[in-house]
C-alpha atoms as a PDB file:
ATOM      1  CA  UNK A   1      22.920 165.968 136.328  1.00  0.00           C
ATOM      2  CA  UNK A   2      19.625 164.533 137.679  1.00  0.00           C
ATOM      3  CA  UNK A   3      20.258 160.740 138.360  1.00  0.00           C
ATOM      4  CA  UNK A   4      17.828 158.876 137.096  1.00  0.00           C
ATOM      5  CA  UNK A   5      15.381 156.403 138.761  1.00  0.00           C
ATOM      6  CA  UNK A   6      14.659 152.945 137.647  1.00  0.00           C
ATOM      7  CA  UNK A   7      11.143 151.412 139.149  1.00  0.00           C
ATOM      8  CA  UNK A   8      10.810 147.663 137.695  1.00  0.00           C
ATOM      9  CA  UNK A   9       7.084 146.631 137.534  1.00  0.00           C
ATOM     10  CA  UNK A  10       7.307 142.775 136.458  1.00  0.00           C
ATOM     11  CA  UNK A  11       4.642 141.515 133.854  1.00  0.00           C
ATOM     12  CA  UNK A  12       1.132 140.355 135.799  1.00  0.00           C
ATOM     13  CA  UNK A  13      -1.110 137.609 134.571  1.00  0.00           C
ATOM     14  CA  UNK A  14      -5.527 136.764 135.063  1.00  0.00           C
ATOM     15  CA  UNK A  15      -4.992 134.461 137.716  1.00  0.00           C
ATOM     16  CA  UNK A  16      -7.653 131.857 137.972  1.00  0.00           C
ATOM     17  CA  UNK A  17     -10.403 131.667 141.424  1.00  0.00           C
ATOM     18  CA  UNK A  18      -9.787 128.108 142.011  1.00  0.00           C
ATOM     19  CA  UNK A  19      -7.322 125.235 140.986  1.00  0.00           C
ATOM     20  CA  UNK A  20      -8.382 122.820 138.432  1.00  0.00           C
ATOM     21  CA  UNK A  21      -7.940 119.277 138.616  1.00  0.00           C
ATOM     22  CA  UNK A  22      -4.935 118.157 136.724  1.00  0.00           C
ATOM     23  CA  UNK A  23      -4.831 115.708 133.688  1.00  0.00           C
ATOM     24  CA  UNK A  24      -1.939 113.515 133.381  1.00  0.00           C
ATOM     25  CA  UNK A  25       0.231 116.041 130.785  1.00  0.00           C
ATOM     26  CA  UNK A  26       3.046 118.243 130.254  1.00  0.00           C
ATOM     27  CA  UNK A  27       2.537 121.322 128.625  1.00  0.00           C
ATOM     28  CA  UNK A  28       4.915 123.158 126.888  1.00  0.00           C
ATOM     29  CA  UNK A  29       3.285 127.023 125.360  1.00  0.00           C
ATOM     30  CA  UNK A  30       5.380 129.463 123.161  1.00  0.00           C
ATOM     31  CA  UNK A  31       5.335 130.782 119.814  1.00  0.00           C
ATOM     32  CA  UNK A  32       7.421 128.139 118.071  1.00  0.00           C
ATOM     33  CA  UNK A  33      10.086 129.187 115.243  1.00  0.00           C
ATOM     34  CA  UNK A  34      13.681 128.400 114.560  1.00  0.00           C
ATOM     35  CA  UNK A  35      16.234 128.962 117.672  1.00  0.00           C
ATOM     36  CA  UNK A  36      13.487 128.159 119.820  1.00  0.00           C
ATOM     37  CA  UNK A  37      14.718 124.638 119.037  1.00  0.00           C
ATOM     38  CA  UNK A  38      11.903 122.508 119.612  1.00  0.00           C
ATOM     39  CA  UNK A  39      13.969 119.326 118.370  1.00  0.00           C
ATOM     40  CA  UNK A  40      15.179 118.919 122.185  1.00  0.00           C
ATOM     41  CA  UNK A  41      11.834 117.804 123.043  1.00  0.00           C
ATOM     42  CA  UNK A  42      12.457 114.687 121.025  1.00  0.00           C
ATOM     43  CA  UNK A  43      15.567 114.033 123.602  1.00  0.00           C
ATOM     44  CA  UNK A  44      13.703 114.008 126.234  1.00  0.00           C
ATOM     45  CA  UNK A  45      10.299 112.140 125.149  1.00  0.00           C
ATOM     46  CA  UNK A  46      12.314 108.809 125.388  1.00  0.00           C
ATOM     47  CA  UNK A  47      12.960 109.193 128.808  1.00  0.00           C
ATOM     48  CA  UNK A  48       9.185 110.285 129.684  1.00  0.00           C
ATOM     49  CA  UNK A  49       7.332 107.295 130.101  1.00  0.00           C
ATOM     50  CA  UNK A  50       3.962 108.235 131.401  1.00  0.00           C
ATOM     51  CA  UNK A  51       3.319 111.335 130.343  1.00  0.00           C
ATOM     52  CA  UNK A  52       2.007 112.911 126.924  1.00  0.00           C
ATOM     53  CA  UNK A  53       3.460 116.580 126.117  1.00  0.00           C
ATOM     54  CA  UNK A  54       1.450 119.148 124.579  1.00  0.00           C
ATOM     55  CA  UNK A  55       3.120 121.440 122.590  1.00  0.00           C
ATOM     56  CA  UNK A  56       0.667 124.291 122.539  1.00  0.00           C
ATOM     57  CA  UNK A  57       0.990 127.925 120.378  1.00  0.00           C
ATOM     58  CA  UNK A  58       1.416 129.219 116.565  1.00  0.00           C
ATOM     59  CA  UNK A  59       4.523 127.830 114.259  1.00  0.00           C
ATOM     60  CA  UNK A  60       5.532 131.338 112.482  1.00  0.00           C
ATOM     61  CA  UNK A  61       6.676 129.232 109.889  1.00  0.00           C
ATOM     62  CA  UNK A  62       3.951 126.435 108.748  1.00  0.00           C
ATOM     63  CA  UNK A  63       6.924 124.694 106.806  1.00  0.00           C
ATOM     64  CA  UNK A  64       8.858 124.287 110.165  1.00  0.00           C
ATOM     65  CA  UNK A  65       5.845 122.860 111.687  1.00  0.00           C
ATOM     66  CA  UNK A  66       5.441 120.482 109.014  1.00  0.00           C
ATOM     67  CA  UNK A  67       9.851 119.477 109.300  1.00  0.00           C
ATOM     68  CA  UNK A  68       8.949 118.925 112.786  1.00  0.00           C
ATOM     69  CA  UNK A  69       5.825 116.809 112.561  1.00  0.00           C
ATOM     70  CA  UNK A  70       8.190 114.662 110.225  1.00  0.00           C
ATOM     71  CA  UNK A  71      10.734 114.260 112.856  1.00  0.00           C
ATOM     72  CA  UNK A  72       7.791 113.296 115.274  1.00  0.00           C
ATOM     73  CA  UNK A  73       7.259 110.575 112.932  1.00  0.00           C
ATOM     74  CA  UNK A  74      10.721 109.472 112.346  1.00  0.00           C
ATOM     75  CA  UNK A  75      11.610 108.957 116.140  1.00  0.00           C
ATOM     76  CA  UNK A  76       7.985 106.813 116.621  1.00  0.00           C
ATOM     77  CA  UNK A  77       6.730 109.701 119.161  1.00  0.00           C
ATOM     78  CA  UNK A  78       3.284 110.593 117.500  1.00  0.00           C
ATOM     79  CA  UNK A  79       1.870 109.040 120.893  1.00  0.00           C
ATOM     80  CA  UNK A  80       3.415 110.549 123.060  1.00  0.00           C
ATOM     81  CA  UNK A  81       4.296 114.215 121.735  1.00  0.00           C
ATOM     82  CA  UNK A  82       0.838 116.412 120.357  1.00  0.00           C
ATOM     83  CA  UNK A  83       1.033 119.475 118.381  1.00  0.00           C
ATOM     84  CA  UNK A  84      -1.839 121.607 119.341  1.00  0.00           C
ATOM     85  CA  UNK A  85      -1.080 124.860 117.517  1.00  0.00           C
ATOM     86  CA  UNK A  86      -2.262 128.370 118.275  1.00  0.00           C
ATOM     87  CA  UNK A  87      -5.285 128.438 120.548  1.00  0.00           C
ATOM     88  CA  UNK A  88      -7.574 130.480 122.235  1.00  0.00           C
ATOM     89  CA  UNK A  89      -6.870 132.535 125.568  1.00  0.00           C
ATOM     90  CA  UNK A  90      -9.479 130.580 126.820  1.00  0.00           C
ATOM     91  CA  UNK A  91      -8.082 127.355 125.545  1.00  0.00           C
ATOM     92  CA  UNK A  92      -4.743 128.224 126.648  1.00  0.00           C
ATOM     93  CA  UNK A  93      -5.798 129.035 130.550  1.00  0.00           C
ATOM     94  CA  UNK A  94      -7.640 125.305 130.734  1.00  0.00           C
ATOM     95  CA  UNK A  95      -4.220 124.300 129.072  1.00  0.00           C
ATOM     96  CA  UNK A  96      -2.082 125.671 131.973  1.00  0.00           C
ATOM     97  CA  UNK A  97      -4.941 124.713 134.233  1.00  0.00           C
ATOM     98  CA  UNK A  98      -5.325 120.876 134.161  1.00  0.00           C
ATOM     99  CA  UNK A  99      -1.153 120.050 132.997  1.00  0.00           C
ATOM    100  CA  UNK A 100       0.656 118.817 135.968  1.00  0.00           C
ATOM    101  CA  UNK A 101       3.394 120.774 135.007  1.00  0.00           C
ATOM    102  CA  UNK A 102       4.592 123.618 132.300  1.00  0.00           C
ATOM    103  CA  UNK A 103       8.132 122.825 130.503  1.00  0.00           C
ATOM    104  CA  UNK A 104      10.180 125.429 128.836  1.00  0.00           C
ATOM    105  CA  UNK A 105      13.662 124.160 127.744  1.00  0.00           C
ATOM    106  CA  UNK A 106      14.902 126.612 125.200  1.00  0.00           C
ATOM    107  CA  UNK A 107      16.627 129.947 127.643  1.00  0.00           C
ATOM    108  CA  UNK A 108      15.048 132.701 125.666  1.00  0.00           C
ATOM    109  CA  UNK A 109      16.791 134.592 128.327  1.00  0.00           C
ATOM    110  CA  UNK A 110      13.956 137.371 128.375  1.00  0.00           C
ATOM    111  CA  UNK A 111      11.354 137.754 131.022  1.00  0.00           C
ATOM    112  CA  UNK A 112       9.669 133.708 130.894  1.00  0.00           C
ATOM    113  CA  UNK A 113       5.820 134.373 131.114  1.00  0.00           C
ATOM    114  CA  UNK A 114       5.426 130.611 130.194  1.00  0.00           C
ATOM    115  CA  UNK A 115       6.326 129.686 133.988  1.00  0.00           C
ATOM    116  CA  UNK A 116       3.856 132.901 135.320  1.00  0.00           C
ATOM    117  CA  UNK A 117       1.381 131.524 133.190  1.00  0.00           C
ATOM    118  CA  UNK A 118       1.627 128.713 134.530  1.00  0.00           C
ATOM    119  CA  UNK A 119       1.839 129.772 138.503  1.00  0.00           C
ATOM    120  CA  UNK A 120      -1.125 131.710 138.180  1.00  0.00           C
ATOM    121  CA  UNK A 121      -3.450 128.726 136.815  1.00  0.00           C
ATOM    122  CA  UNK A 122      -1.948 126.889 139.819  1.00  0.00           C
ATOM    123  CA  UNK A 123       0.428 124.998 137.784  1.00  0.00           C
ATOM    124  CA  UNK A 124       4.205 124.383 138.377  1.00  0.00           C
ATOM    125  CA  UNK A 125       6.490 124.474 136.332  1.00  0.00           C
ATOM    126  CA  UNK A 126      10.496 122.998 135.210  1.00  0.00           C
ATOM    127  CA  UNK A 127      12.405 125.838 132.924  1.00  0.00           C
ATOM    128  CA  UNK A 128      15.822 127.106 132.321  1.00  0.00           C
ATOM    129  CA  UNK A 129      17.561 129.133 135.563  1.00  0.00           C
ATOM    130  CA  UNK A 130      18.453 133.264 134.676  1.00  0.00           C
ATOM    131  CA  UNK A 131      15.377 134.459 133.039  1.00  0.00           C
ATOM    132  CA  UNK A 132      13.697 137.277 134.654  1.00  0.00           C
ATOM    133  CA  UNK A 133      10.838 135.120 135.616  1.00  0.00           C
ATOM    134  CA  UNK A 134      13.179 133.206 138.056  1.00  0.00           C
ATOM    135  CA  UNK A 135      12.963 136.401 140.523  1.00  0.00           C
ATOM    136  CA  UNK A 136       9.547 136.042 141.465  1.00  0.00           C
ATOM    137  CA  UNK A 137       9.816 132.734 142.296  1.00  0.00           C
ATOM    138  CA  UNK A 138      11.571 130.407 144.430  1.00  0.00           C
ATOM    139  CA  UNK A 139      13.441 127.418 142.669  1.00  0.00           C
ATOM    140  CA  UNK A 140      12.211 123.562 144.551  1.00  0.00           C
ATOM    141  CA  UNK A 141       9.524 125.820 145.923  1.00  0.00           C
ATOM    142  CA  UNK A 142       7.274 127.122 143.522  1.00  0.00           C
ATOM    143  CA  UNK A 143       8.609 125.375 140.453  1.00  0.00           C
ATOM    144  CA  UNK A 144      12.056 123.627 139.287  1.00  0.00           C
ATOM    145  CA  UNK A 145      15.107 126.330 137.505  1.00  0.00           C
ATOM    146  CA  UNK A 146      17.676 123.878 135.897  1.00  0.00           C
ATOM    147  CA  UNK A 147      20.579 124.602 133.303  1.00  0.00           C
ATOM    148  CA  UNK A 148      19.861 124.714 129.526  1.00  0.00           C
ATOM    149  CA  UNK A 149      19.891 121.464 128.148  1.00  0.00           C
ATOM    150  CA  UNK A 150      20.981 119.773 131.326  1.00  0.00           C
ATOM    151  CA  UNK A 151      19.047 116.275 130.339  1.00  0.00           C
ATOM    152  CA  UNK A 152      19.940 114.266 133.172  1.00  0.00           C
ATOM    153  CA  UNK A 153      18.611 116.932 135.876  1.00  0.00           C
ATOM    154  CA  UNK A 154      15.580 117.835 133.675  1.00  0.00           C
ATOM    155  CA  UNK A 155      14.521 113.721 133.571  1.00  0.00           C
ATOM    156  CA  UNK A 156      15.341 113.978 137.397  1.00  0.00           C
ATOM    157  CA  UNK A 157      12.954 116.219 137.610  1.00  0.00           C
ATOM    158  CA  UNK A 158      10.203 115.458 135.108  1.00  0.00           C
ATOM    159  CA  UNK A 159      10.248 112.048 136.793  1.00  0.00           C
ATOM    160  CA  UNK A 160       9.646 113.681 140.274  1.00  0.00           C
ATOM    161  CA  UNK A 161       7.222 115.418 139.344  1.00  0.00           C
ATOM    162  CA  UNK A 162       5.228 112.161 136.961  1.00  0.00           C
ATOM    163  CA  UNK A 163       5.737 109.982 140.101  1.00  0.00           C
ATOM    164  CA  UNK A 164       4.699 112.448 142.522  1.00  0.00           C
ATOM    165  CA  UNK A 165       1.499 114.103 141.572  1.00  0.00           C
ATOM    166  CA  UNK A 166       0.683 115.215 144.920  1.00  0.00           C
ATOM    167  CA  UNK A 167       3.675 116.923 145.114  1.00  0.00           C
ATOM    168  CA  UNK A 168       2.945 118.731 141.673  1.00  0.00           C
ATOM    169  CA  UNK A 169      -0.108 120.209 143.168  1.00  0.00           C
ATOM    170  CA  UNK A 170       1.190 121.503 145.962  1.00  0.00           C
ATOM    171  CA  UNK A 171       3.930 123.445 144.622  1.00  0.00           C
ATOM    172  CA  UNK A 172       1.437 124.574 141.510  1.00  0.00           C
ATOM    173  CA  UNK A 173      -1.247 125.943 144.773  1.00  0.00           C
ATOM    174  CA  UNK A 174       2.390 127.883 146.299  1.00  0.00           C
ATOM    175  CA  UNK A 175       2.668 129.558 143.312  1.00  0.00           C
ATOM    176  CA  UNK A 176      -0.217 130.264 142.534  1.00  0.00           C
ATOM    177  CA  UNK A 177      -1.068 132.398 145.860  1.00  0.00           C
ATOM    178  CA  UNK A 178       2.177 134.171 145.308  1.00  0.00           C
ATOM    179  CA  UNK A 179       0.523 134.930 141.477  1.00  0.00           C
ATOM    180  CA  UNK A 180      -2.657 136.018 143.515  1.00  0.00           C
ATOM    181  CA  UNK A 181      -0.212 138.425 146.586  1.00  0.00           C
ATOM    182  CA  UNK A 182       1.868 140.108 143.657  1.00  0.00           C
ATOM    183  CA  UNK A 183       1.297 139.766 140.290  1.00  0.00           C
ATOM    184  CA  UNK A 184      -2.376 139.975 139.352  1.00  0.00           C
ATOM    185  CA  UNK A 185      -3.326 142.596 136.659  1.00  0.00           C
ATOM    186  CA  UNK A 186      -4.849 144.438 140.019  1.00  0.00           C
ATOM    187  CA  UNK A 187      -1.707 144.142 141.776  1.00  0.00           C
ATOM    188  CA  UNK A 188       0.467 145.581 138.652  1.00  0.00           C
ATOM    189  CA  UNK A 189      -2.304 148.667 138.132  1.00  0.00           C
ATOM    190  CA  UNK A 190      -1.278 149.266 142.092  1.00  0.00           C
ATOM    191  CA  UNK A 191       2.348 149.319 141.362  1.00  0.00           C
ATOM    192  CA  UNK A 192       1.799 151.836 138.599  1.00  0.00           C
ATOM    193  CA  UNK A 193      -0.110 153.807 140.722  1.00  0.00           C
ATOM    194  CA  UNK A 194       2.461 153.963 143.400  1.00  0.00           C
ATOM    195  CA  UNK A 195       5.074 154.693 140.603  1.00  0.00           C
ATOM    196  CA  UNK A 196       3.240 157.627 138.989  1.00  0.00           C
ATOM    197  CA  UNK A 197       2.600 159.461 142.613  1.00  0.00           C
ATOM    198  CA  UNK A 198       6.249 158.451 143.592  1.00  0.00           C
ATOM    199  CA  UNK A 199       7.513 161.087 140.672  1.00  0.00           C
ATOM    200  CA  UNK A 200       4.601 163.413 140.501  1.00  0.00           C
ATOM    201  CA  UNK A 201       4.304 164.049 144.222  1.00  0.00           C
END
């Protein structure tokens, strides 16, 4: 028996030339749908006092976007929570370009492009610890890795992060030139290379 070989090539994003100059938001980016439990958001919005989020990407079900818009409503957070909806790539990039930081709190536990998006527009980031994105990057370094749903640490952080702009931007530029080192679309189609003359050689 031949044993077999596993070579893991991580997903690569279109980094951007330059940083942008933030805008005073959170983003948070993901196609939104039951058990991706966007209610949680409306825990934490209390707590965020200078900040606006922007949820941006398609609700597979309009009807769930509508039950959530509601809920909006009912807790008084129309000001300070926006539902952009799906948008362009283009769109999307400036998104992750100019937020101070990305949020994801729901643990999809799958890969977590939300936070690479984010790293390579130069953007840090706050998500949940264990996803496969959480290799590539270095937690209080390059962005924040917390536990699901742990609301005190996430404020903690969120609050760092609002009263320390500065600080934002710096770990957004770290990340992003470890984007730029490793995980450019360039970098990946040099991986694959190495890969495919690895076996074939």
């Amino acid at each position: 028996n031949s044993k077999k070989v596993i070579d893991t090539i991580y997903p690569s994003v279109h980094p951007i030339s330059q940083p942008h100059n933030k805008k005073q938001y959170i983003l948070m980016a993901t196609a939104w749908k039951r058990g991706k439990n966007p209610e949680y958001i409306l825990e934490l919005a209390p707590y965020i006092n200078n900040l606006p989020i922007k949820m941006a990407g398609k609700w597979i079900d309009p009807n769930y976007k509508v039950e959530f818009e509601a809920k909006i409503k009912k807790h008084n957070l129309t000001e300070k929570i926006e539902l952009i909806g799906e948008v362009s790539e283009k769109k999307l990039s400036s998104l992750y370009a100019e937020a101070l930081f990305v949020l994801q709190t729901n643990d999809d536990r799958g890969f977590g492009m939300p936070a690479l998006e984010a790293a390579g527009k130069a953007t840090t980031f706050i998500i949940p610890k264990d996803q496969g994105v959480c290799k590539l990057f270095k937690d209080k370094t390059h962005g924040y890795y917390t536990k699901e749903k742990d609301t005190k640490r996430i404020i903690e952080l969120i609050e760092k992060l609002t009263n320390n702009p500065d600080t934002a931007v710096k770990m957004g530029k770290v990340a992003w030139q470890k984007v730029l080192d490793n995980y450019s679309w360039e970098q990946h189609a040099e991986q694959l290379l190495e890969v495919v003359n690895k076996h074939t050689t």
